[in-house]
N, C-alpha and C. Protein backbone atom coordinates (compact mmCIF):
# COMPACT_ATOMS: atom_id res chain seq x y z
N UNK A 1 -69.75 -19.07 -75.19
CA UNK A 1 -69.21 -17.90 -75.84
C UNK A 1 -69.84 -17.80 -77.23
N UNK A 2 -70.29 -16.58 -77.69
CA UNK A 2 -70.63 -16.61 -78.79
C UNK A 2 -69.83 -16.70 -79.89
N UNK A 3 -70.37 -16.94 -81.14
CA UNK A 3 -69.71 -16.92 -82.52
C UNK A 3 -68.66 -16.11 -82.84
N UNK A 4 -69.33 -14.97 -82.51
CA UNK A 4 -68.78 -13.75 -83.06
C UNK A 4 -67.29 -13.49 -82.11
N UNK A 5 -67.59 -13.85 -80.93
CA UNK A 5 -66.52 -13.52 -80.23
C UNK A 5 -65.26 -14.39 -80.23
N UNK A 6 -65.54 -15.58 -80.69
CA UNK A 6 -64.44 -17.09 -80.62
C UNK A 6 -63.55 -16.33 -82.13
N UNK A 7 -64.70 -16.06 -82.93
CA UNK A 7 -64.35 -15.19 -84.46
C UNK A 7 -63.39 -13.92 -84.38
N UNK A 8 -63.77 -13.37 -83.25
CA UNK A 8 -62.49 -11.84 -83.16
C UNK A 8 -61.23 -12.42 -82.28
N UNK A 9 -61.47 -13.48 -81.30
CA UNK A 9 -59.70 -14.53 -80.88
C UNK A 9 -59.48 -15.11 -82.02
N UNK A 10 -59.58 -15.65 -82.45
CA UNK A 10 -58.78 -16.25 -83.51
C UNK A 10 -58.30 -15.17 -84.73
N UNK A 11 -59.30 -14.03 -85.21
CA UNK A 11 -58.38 -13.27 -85.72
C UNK A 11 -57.39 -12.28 -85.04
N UNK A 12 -57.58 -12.14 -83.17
CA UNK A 12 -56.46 -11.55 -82.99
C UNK A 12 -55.13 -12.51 -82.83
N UNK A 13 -55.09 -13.65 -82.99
CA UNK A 13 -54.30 -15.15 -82.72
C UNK A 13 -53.57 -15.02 -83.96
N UNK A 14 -54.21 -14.87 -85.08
CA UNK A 14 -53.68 -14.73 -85.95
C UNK A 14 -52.76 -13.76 -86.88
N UNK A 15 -53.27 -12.34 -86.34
CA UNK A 15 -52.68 -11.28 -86.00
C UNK A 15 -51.65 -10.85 -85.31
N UNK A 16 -51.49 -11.56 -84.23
CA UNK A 16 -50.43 -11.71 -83.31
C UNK A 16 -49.06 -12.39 -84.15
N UNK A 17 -49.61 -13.73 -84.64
CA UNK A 17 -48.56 -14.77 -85.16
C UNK A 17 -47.85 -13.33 -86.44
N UNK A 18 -48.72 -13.03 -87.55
CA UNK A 18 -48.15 -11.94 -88.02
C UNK A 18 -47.17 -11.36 -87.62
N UNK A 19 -47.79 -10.62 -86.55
CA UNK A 19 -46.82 -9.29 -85.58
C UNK A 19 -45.21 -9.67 -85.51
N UNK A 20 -45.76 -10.98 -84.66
CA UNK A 20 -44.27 -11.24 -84.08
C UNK A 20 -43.45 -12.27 -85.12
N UNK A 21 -44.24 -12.14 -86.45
CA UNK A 21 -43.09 -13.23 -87.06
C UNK A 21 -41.54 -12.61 -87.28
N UNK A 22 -40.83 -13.11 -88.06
CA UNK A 22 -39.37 -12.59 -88.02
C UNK A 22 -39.89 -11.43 -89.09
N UNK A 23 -39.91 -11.42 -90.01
CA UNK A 23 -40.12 -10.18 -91.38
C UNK A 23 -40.71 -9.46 -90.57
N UNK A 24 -41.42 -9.90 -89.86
CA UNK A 24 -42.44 -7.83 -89.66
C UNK A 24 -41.68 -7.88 -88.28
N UNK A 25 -41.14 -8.79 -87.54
CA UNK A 25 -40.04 -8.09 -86.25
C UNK A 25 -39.09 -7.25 -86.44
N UNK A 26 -38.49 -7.58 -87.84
CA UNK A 26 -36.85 -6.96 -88.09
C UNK A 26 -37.47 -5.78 -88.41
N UNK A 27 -38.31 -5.14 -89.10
CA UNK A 27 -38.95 -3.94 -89.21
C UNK A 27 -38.16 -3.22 -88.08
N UNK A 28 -38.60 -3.72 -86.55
CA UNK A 28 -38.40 -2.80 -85.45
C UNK A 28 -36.79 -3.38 -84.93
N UNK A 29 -35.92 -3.85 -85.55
CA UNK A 29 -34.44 -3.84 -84.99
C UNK A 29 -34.24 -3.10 -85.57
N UNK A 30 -33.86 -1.85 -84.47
CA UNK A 30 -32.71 -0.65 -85.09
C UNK A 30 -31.92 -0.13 -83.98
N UNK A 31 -31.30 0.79 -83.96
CA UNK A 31 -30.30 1.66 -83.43
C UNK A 31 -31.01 2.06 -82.26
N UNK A 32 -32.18 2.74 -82.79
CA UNK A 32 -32.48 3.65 -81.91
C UNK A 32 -33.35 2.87 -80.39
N UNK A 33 -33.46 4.17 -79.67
CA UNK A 33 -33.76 3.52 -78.23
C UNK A 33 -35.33 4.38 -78.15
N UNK A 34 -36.05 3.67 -76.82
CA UNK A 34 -37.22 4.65 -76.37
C UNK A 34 -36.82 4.09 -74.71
N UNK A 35 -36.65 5.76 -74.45
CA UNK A 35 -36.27 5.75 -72.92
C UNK A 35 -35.01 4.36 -72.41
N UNK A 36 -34.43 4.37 -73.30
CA UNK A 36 -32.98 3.57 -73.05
C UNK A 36 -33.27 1.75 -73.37
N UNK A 37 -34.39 1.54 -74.03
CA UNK A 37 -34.61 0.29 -73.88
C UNK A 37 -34.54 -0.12 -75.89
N UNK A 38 -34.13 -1.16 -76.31
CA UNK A 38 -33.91 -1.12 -77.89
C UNK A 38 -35.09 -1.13 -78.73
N UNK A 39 -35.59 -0.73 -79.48
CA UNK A 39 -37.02 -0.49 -79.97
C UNK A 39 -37.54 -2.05 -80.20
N UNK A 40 -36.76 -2.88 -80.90
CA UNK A 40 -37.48 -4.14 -80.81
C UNK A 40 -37.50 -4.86 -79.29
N UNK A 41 -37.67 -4.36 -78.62
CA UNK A 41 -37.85 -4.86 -76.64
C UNK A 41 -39.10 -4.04 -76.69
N UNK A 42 -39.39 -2.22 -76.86
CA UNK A 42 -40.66 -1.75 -76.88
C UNK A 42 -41.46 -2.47 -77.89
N UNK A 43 -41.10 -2.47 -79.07
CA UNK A 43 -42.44 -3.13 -79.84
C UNK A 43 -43.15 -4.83 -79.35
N UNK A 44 -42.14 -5.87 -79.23
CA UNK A 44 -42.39 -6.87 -78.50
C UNK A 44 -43.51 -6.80 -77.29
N UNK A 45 -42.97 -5.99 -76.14
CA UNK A 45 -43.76 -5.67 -74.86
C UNK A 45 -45.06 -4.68 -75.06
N UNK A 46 -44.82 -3.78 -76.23
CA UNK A 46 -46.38 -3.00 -76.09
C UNK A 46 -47.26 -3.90 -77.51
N UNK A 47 -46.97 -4.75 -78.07
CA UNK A 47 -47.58 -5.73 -78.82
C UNK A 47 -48.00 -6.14 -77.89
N UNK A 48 -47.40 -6.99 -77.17
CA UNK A 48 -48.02 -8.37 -75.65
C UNK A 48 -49.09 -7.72 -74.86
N UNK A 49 -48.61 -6.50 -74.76
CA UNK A 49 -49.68 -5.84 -73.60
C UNK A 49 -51.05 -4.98 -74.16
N UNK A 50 -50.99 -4.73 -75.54
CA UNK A 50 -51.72 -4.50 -76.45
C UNK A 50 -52.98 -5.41 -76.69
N UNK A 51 -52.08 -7.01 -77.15
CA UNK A 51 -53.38 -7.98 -76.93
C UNK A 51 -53.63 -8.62 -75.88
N UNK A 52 -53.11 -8.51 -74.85
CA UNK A 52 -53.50 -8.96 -73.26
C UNK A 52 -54.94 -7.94 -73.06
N UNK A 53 -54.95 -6.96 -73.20
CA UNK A 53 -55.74 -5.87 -73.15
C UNK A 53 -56.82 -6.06 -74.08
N UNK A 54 -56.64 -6.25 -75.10
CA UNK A 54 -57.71 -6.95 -76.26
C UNK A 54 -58.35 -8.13 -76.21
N UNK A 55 -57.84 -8.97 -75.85
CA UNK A 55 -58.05 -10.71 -75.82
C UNK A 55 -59.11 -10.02 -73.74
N UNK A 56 -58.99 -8.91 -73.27
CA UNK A 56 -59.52 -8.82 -72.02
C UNK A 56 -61.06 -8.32 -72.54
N UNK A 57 -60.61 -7.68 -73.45
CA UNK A 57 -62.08 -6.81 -73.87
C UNK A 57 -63.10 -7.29 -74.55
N UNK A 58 -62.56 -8.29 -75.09
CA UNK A 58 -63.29 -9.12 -75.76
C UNK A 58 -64.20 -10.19 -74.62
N UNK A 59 -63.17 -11.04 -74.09
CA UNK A 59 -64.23 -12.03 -73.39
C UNK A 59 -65.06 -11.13 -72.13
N UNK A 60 -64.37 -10.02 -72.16
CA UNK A 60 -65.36 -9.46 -70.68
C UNK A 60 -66.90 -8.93 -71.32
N UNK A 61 -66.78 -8.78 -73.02
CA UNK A 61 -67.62 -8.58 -73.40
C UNK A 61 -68.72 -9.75 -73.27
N UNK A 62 -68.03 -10.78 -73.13
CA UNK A 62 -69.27 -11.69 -73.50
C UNK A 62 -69.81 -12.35 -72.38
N UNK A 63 -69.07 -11.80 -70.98
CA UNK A 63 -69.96 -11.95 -69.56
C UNK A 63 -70.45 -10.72 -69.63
C-alpha cells in the first residue's frame, strides 16, 4: 500500500475518534427525530456508514 494512502486511514482513524468522542456526540442529543429514529442514532449510523464507504474508496484505490 502506498504512503499516501496508509496517510489518508490514519487521518480518517483519527477523524472518526473525533466524531464519536462524547463533546462532539452530545452536539447531536436532542429532542428531535429523523423519520422517528433520535438524531444521535442518525448521526452515529450515517458517521459509520460514511467511513465504511471512505475507508472503501480509499483502499480500492490502491488495487
Amino acid at each position: 500500500m502506498k504512503k499516501r494512502h496508509e496517510q489518508k486511514l490514519i487521518l480518517l482513524s483519527i477523524g472518526l475518534m473525533v466524531a464519536f468522542s462524547i463533546p462532539v456526540s452530545l452536539l447531536f442529543n436532542s429532542e428531535q427525530e429523523v423519520l422517528g429514529y433520535p438524531m444521535l442514532l442518525v448521526y452515529f449510523f450515517a458517521l459509520w456508514m460514511a467511513s465504511i464507504i471512505t475507508a472503501f474508496i480509499i483502499v480500492k484505490k490502491y488495487e
